[in-house]
Protein backbone atom coordinates (compact mmCIF):
# COMPACT_ATOMS: atom_id res chain seq x y z
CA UNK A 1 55.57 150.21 137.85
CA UNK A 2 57.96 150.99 140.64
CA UNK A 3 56.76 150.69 144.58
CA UNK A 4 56.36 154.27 144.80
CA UNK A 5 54.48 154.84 141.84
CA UNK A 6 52.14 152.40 143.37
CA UNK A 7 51.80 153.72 146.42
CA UNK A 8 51.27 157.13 145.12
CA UNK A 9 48.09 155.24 142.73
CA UNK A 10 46.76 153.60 145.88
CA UNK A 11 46.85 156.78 147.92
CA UNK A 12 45.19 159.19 144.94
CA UNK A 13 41.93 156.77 145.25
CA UNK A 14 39.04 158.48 147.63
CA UNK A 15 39.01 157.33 150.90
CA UNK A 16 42.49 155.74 150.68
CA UNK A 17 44.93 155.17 153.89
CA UNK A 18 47.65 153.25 154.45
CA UNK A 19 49.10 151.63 157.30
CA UNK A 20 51.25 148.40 158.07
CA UNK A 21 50.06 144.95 158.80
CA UNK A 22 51.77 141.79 159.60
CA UNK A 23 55.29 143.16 158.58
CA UNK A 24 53.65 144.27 154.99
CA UNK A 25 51.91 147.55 153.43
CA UNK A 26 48.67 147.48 153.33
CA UNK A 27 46.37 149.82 151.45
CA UNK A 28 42.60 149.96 153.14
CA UNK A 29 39.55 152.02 152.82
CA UNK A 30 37.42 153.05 155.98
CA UNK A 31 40.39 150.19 158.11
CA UNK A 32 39.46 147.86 155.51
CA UNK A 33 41.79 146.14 152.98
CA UNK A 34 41.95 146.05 150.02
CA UNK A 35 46.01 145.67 148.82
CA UNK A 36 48.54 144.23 151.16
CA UNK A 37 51.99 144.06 149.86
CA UNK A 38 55.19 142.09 150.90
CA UNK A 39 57.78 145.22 150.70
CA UNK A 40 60.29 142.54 152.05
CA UNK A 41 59.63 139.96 149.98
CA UNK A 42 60.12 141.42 146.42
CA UNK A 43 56.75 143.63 146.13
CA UNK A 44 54.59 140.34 146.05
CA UNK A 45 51.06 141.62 146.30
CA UNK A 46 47.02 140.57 147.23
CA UNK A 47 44.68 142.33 146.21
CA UNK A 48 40.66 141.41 146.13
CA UNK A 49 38.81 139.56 143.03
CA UNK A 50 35.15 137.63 142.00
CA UNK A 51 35.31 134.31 142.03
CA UNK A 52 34.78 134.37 138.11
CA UNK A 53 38.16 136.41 137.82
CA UNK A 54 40.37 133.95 140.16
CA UNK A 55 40.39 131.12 138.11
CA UNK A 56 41.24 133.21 134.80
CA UNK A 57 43.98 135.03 137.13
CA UNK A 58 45.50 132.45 138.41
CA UNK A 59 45.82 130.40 135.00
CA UNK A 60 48.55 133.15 134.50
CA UNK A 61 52.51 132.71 135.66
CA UNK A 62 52.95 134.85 138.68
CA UNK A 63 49.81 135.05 140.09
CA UNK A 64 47.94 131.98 142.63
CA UNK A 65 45.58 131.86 145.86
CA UNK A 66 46.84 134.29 147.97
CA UNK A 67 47.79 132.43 151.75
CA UNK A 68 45.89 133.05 154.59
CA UNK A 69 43.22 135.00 152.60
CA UNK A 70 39.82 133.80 151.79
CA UNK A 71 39.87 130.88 149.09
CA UNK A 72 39.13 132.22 145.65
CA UNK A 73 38.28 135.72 146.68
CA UNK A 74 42.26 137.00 147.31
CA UNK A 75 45.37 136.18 144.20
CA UNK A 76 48.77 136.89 145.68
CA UNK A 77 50.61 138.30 142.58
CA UNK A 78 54.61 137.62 142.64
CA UNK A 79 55.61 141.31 141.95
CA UNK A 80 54.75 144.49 140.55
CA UNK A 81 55.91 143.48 137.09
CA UNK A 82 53.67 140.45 136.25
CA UNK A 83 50.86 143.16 135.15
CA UNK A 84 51.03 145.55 132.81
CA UNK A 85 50.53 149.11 134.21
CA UNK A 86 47.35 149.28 133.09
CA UNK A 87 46.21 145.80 134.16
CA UNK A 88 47.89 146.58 137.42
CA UNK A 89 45.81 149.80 138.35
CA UNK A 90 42.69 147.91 137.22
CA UNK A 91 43.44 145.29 139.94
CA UNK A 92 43.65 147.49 142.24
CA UNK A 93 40.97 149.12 141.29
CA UNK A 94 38.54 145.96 141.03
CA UNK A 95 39.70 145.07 145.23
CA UNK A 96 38.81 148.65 146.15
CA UNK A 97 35.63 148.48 144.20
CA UNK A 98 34.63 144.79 145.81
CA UNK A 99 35.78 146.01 149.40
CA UNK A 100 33.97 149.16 148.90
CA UNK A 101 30.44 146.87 147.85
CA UNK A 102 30.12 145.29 151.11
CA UNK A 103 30.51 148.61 153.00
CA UNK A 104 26.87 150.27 153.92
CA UNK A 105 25.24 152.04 151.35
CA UNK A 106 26.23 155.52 153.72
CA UNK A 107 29.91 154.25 153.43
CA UNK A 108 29.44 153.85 149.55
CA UNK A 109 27.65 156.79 148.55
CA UNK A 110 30.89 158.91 150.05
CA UNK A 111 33.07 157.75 147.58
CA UNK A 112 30.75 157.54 144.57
């Protein structure tokens, strides 16, 4: 998937802006993040995951703790290329879905 492709993905999700961060794109719903992406730095990407998901993500080449994100709850994924399509728009969708969960249950039951 190219970088537009994936912005387009991130942007067709309810409740989805954009804006830029810390020299990189980031993807956010109601201001908070959920993808933030290195344009600069060859579409390296964080998005959200469980605990129970980081270790079986980060057994895989390309993907490790994401820096300066909270330990075991953000992967930092080397490009947009490591995933499959498929696998890449259900990571995505997974950090929306676990940002989205700690929002109040007003917040949530807009997008559901």
């Amino acid at each position: 998937m190219d970088i537009e492709n994936f912005r387009e993905f991130c942007l067709s999700l309810p409740g989805t802006t954009e804006g830029m961060k810390w020299e990189h794109l980031c993807f956010m719903i109601e201001e908070k993040l959920f993808v933030i992406i290195a344009i600069d730095e060859g579409n390296s990407f964080s998005t959200k995951c469980t605990p129970e998901e980081f270790d079986e993500l980060t057994a895989r080449d390309g993907i490790q703790q994401a820096s300066h994100m909270a330990k075991r709850q953000w992967v930092r994924i080397d490009n947009l290329n490591v995933l499959s399509e498929a696998d890449l728009k259900r990571r995505v969708l997974t950090s929306r879905a676990l940002v989205l969960s700690k929002l109040s249950k007003k917040i949530q039951e807009k997008y559901s």
